[in-house]
Protein backbone atom coordinates (compact mmCIF):
# COMPACT_ATOMS: atom_id res chain seq x y z
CA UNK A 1 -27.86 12.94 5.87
CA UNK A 2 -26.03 10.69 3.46
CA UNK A 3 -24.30 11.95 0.33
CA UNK A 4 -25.56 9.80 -2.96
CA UNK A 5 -22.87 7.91 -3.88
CA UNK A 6 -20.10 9.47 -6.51
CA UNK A 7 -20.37 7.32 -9.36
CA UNK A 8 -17.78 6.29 -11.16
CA UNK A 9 -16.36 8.29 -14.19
CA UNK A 10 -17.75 7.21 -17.44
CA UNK A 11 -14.51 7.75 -18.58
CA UNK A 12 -12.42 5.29 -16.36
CA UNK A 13 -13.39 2.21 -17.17
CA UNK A 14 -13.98 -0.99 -14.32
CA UNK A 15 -11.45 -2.54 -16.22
CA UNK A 16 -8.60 -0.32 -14.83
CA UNK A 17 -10.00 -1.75 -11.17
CA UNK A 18 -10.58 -5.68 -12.43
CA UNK A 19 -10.25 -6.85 -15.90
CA UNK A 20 -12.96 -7.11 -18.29
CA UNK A 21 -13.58 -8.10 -21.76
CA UNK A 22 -13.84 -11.23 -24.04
CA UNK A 23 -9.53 -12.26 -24.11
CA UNK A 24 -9.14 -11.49 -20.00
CA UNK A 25 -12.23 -13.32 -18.85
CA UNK A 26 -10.91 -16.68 -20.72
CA UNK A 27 -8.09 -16.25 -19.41
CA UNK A 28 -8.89 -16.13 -15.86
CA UNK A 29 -11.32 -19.00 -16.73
CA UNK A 30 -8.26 -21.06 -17.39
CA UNK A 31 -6.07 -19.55 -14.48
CA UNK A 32 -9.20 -20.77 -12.49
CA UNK A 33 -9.34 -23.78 -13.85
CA UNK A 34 -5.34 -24.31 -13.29
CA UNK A 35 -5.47 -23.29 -9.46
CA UNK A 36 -8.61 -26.07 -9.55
CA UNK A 37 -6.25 -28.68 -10.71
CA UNK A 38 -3.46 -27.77 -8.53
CA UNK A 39 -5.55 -27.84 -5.19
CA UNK A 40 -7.40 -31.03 -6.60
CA UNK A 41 -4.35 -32.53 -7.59
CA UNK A 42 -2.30 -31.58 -4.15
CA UNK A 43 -5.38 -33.14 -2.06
CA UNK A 44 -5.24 -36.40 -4.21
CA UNK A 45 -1.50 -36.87 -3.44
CA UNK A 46 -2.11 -36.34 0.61
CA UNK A 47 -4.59 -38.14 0.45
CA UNK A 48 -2.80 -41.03 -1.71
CA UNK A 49 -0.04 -40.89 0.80
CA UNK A 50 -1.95 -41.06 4.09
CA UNK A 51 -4.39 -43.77 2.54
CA UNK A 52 -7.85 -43.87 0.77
CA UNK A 53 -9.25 -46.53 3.88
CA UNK A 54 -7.79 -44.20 6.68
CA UNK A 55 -9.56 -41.47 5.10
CA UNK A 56 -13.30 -43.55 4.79
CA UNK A 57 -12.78 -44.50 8.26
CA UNK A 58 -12.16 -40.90 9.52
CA UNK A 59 -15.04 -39.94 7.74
CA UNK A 60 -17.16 -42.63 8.68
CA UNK A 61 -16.44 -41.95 12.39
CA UNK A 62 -17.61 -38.39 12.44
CA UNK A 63 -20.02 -37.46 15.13
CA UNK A 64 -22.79 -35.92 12.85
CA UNK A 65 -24.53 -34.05 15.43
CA UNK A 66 -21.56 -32.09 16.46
CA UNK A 67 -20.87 -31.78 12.66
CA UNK A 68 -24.46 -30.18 12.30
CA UNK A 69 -23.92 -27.91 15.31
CA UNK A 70 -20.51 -26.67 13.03
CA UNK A 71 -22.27 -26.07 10.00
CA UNK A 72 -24.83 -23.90 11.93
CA UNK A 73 -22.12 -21.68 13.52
CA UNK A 74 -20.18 -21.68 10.04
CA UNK A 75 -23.62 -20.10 8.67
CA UNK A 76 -24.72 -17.71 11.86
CA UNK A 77 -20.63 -16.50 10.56
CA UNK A 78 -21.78 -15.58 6.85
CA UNK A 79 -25.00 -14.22 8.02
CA UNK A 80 -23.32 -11.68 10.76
CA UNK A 81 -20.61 -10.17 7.86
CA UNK A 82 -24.10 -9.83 5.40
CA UNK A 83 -25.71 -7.81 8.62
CA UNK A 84 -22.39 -6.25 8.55
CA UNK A 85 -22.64 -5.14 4.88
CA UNK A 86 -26.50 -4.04 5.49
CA UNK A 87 -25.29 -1.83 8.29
CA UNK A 88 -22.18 -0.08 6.27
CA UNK A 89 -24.55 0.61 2.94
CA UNK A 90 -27.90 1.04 4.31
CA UNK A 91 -31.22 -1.13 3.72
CA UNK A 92 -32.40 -0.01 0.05
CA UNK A 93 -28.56 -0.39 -0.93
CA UNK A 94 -29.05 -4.48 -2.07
CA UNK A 95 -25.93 -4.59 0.05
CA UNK A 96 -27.27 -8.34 0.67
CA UNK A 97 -26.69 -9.37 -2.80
CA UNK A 98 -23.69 -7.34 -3.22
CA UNK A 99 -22.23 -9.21 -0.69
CA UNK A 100 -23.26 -12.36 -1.89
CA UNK A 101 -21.54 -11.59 -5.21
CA UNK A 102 -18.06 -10.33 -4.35
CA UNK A 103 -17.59 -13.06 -2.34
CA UNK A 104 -18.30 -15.71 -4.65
CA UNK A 105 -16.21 -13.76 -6.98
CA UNK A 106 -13.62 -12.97 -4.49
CA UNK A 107 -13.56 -15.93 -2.37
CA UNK A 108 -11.27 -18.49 -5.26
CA UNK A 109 -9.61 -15.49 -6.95
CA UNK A 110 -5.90 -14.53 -7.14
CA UNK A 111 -5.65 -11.64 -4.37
CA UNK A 112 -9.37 -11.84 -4.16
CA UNK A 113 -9.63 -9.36 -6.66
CA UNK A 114 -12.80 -10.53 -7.53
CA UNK A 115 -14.61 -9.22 -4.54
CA UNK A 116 -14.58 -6.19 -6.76
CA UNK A 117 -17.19 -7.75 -8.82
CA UNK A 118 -20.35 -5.74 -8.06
CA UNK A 119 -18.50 -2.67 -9.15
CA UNK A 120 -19.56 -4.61 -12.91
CA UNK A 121 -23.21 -4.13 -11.97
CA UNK A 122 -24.47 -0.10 -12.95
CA UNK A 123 -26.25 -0.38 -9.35
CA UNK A 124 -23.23 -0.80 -7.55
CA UNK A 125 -20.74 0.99 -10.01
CA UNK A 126 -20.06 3.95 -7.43
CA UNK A 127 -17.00 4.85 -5.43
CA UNK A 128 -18.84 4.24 -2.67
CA UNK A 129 -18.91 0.60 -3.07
CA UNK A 130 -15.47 0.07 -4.04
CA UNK A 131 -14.31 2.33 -0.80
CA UNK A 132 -16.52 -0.18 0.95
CA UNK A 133 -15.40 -3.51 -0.40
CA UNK A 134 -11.60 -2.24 0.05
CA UNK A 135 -12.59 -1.64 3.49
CA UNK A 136 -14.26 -4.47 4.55
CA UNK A 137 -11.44 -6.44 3.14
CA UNK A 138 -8.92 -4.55 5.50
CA UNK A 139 -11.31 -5.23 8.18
CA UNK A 140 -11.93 -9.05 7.69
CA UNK A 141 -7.79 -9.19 7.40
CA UNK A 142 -6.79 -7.10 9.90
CA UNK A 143 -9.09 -9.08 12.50
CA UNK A 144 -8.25 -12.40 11.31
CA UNK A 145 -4.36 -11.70 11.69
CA UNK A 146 -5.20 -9.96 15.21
CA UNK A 147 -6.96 -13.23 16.23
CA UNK A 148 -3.89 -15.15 14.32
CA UNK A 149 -1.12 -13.33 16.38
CA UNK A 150 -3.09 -13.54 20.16
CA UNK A 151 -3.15 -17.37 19.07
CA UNK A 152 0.28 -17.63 18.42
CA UNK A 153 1.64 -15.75 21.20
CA UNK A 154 -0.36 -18.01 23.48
CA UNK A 155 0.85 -21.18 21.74
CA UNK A 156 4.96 -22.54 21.29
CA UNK A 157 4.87 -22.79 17.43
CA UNK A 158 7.50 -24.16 15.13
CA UNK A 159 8.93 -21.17 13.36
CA UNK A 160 6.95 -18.62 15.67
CA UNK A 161 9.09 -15.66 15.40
CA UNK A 162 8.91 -15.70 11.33
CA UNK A 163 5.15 -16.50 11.36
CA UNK A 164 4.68 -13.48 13.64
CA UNK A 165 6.69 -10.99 11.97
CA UNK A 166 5.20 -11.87 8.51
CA UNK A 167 1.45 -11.37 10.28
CA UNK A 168 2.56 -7.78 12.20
CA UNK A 169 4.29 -6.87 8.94
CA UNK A 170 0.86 -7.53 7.18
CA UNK A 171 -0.49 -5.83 9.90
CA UNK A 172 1.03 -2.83 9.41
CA UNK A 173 0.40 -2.71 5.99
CA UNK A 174 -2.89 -2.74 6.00
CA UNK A 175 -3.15 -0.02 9.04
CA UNK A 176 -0.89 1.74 6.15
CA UNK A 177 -3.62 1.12 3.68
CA UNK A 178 -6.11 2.41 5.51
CA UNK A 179 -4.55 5.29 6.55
CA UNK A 180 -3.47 6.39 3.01
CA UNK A 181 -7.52 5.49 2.12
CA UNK A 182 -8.38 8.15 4.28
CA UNK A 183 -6.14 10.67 2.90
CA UNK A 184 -8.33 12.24 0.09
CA UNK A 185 -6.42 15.53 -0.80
CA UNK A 186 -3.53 13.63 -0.98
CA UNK A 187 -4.92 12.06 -4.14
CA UNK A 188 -6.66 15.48 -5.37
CA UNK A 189 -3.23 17.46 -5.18
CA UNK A 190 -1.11 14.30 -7.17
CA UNK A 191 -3.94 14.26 -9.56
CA UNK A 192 -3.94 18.37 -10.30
CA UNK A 193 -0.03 17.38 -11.75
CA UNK A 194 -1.62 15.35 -14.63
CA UNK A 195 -2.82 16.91 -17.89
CA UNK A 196 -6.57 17.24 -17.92
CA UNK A 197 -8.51 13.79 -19.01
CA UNK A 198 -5.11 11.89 -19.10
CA UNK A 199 -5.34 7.91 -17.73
CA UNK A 200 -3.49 8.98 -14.51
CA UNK A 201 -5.57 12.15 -13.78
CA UNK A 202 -8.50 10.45 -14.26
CA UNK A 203 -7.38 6.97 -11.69
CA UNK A 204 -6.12 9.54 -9.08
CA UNK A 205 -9.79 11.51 -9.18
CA UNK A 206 -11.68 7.97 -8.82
CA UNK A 207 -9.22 6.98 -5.86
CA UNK A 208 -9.61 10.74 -4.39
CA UNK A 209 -13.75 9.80 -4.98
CA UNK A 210 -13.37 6.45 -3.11
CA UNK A 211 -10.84 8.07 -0.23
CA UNK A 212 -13.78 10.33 0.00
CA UNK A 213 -16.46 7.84 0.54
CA UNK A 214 -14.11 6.31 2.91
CA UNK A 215 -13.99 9.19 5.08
CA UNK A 216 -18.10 8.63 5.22
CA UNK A 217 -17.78 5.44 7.06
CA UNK A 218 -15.77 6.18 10.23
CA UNK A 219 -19.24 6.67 11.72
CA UNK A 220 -20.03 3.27 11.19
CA UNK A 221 -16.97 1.70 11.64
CA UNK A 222 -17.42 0.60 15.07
CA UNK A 223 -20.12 -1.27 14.98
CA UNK A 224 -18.19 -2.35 11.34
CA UNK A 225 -15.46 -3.92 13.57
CA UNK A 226 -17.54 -5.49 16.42
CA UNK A 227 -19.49 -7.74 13.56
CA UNK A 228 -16.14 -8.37 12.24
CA UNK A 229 -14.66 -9.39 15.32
CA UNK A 230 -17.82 -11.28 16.15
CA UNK A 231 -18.16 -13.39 12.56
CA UNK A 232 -14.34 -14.00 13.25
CA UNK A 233 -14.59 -15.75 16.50
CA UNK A 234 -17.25 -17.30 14.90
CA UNK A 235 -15.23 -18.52 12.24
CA UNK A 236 -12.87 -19.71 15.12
CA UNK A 237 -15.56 -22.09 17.13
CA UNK A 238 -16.60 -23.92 14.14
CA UNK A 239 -13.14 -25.30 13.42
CA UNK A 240 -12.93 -26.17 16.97
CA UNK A 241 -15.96 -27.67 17.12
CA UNK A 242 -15.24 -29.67 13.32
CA UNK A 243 -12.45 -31.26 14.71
CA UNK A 244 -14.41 -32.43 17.59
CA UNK A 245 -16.70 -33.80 15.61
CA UNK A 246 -13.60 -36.19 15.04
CA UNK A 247 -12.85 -36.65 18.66
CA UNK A 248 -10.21 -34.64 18.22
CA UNK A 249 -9.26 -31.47 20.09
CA UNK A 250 -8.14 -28.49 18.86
CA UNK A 251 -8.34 -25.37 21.11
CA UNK A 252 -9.38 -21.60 20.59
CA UNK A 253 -6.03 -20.47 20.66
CA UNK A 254 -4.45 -22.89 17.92
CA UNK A 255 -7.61 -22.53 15.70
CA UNK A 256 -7.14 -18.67 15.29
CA UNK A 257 -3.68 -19.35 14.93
CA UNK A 258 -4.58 -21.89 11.97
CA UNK A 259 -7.12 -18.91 10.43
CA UNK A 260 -4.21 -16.59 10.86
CA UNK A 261 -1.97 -18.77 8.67
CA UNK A 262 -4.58 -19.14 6.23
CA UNK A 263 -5.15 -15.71 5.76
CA UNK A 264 -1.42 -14.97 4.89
CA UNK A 265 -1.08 -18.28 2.69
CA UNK A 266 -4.54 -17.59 0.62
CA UNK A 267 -3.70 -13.42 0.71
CA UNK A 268 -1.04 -14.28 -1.59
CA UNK A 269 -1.31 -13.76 -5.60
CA UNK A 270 -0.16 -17.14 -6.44
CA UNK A 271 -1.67 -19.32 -3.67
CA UNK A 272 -5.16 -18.41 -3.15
CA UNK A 273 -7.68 -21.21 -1.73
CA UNK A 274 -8.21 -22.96 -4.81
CA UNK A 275 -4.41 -23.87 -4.68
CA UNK A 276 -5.04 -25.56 -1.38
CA UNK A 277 -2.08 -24.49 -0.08
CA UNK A 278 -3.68 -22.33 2.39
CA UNK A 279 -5.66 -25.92 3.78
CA UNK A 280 -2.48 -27.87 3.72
CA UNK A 281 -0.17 -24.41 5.69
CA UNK A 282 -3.14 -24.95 8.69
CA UNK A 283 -3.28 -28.53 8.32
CA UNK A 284 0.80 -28.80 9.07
CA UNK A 285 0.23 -26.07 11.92
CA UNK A 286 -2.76 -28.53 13.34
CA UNK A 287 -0.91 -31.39 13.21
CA UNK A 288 2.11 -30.52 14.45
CA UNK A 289 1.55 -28.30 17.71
CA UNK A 290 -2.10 -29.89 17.99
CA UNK A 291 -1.17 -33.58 17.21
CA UNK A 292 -4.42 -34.14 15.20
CA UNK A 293 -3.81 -37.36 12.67
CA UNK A 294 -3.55 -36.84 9.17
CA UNK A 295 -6.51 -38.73 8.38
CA UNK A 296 -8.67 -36.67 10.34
CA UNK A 297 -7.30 -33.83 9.04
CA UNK A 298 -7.97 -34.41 5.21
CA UNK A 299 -11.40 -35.57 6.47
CA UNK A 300 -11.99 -33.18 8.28
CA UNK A 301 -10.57 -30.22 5.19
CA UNK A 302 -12.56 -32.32 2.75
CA UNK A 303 -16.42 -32.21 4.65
CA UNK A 304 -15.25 -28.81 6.12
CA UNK A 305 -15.24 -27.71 2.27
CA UNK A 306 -18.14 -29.31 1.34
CA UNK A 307 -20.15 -28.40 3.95
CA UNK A 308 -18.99 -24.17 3.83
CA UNK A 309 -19.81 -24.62 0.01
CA UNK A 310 -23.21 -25.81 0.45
CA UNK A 311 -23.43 -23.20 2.90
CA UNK A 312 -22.72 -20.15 1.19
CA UNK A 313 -24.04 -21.64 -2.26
CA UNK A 314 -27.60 -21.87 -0.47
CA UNK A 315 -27.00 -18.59 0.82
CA UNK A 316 -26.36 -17.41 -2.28
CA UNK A 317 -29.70 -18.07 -3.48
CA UNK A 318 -31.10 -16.07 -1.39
CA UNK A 319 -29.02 -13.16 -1.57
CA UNK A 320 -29.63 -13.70 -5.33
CA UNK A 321 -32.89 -12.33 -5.26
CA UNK A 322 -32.01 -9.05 -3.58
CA UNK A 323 -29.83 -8.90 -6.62
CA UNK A 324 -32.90 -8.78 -8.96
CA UNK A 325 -35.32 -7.11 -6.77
CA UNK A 326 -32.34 -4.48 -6.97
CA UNK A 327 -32.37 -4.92 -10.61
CA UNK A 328 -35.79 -3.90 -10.67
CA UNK A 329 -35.93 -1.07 -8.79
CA UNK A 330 -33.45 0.32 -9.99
CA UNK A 331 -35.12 -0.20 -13.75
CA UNK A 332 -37.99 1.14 -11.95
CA UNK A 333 -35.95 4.29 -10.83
CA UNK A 334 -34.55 5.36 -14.41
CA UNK A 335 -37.17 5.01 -16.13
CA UNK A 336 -39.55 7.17 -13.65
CA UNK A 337 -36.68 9.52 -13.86
């Protein structure tokens, strides 16, 4: 029988787990807005170099059926990590809009703190959730790195040896993570050092609630990590199969190598996605073991974008509305209570 969910202490704020309020949110508006310009502006100067007529042609070339057949995969992907969420939180959880949410949140953000995002809605403001958006977010790393590292084993890779240790040391870290997740009374005896209803007390009782709830899903972490592992591989085939919708090929092995190095480049603070500095590490990687042109590649980054976009946008939608029927039931709830 499930426990209900620990909410969160009235008294410790979401803003101590993602900021809030009027001055932060403009300011992340404009850090947004800056990584925008910097990815925008770093595409515009490949592209400038490699030439705006190689690029049309690459793009006019593409084999659309193959292209479709990408886009397909790229969605069966999303849809296997929402089934993934639905299994972890349970059916009348509005897991599917949850989802939906942190990762638009999440997916552009510095760190990806945003993924935190549903914590803001009173539905989802539970240590429950945040144990399970922490979690997933080891998960979805620590499988993408695994796939990253059998890649690059398989593959002779400029700079191997440093790529590798940086992805086993992130490895490690995030076994360490989870570990220290799981480690509840660890929390509870730190805490009982504070003074009663001081800032740090009060953090170390919320992580001690969320360790807790983490404990909760070891019973479904198995079939956690197979739909990980399965949306991954997923993840894998459709860049294989995008560049061969250039008549290029790319194998298995150097596209999970290529995920592997954009999960470390985008993982980091200052160089998330909207940067695209993560798109331009893989690109180099592509190129340069795979032999892939440069014009394919920014064609191929540039529909690959637009066509994930439209993808999860669309998807979005429809998670949406689990988001209000949510809403409503939970109105419904309180007010019957």
């Amino acid at each position: 029988m499930r426990t209900r969910p620990r909410n969160i202490p009235e008294n410790t704020s979401i803003s101590e787990m993602e900021p809030q309020g009027g001055a932060r949110a403009k300011h992340r508006r404009i850090t947004g807005l800056l990584l925008w310009a910097i990815g925008i502006g770093l595409y515009a100067a490949c592209v400038s170099y490699i030439g705006w007529g190689r690029l049309r042609s690459a793009v006019a070339g593409v084999d659309l059926p193959i292209f479709l057949f990408m886009t397909a995969v790229t969605v069966a992907g999303l849809w296997v990590r929402v089934l993934k969420w639905r299994v972890a939180l349970g059916r009348e959880s509005g897991s599917t809009g949850a989802f939906f949410l942190s990762k638009a949140a999440g997916e552009w953000s510095p760190g990806r703190i945003g993924e935190l995002s549903p914590l803001a809605l009173r539905r989802h403001r539970n240590a429950r959730m945040a144990a399970w958006i922490v979690l997933d977010r080891i998960l979805e790393m620590g499988v993408t790195l695994g796939l990253g590292i059998v890649g690059l084993l398989a593959l002779k890779v400029p700079q191997r040896s440093f790529i590798l240790l940086i992805a086993i040391l992130l490895s490690a870290a995030l076994l360490g993570l989870l570990v220290l997740l799981t480690r509840q009374q660890l929390f509870v005896g730190i805490a009982s050092r504070f003074t009663e209803g001081s800032l740090a007390r009060r953090i170390l009782g919320l992580l001690a609630s969320i360790s807790a709830e983490t404990n909760t899903f070891i019973c479904v972490s198995p079939q956690a990590v197979l739909l990980t592992v399965a949306a991954g591989c997923l993840d894998v085939w459709a860049g294989v199969l995008l560049y061969q919708a250039f008549h290029s090929e790319v194998t298995f092995t150097l596209m999970a190598a290529a995920k592997g190095v954009h999960a470390v480049a985008s993982a980091i603070p200052f160089t998330p996605n909207a940067t695209g500095v993560p798109y331009f590490a893989t690109a180099v990687l592509i190129h340069e073991v795979g032999g892939v042109p440069s014009d394919v590649l920014a064609a191929a980054i540039a529909l690959s974008v637009v066509a994930t976009t439209l993808v999860f946008w669309l998807s979005f939608g429809l998670g949406i509305l689990d988001v209000r029927g949510s809403s409503t039931h939970s109105g419904g709830s309180a007010q019957r209570e």
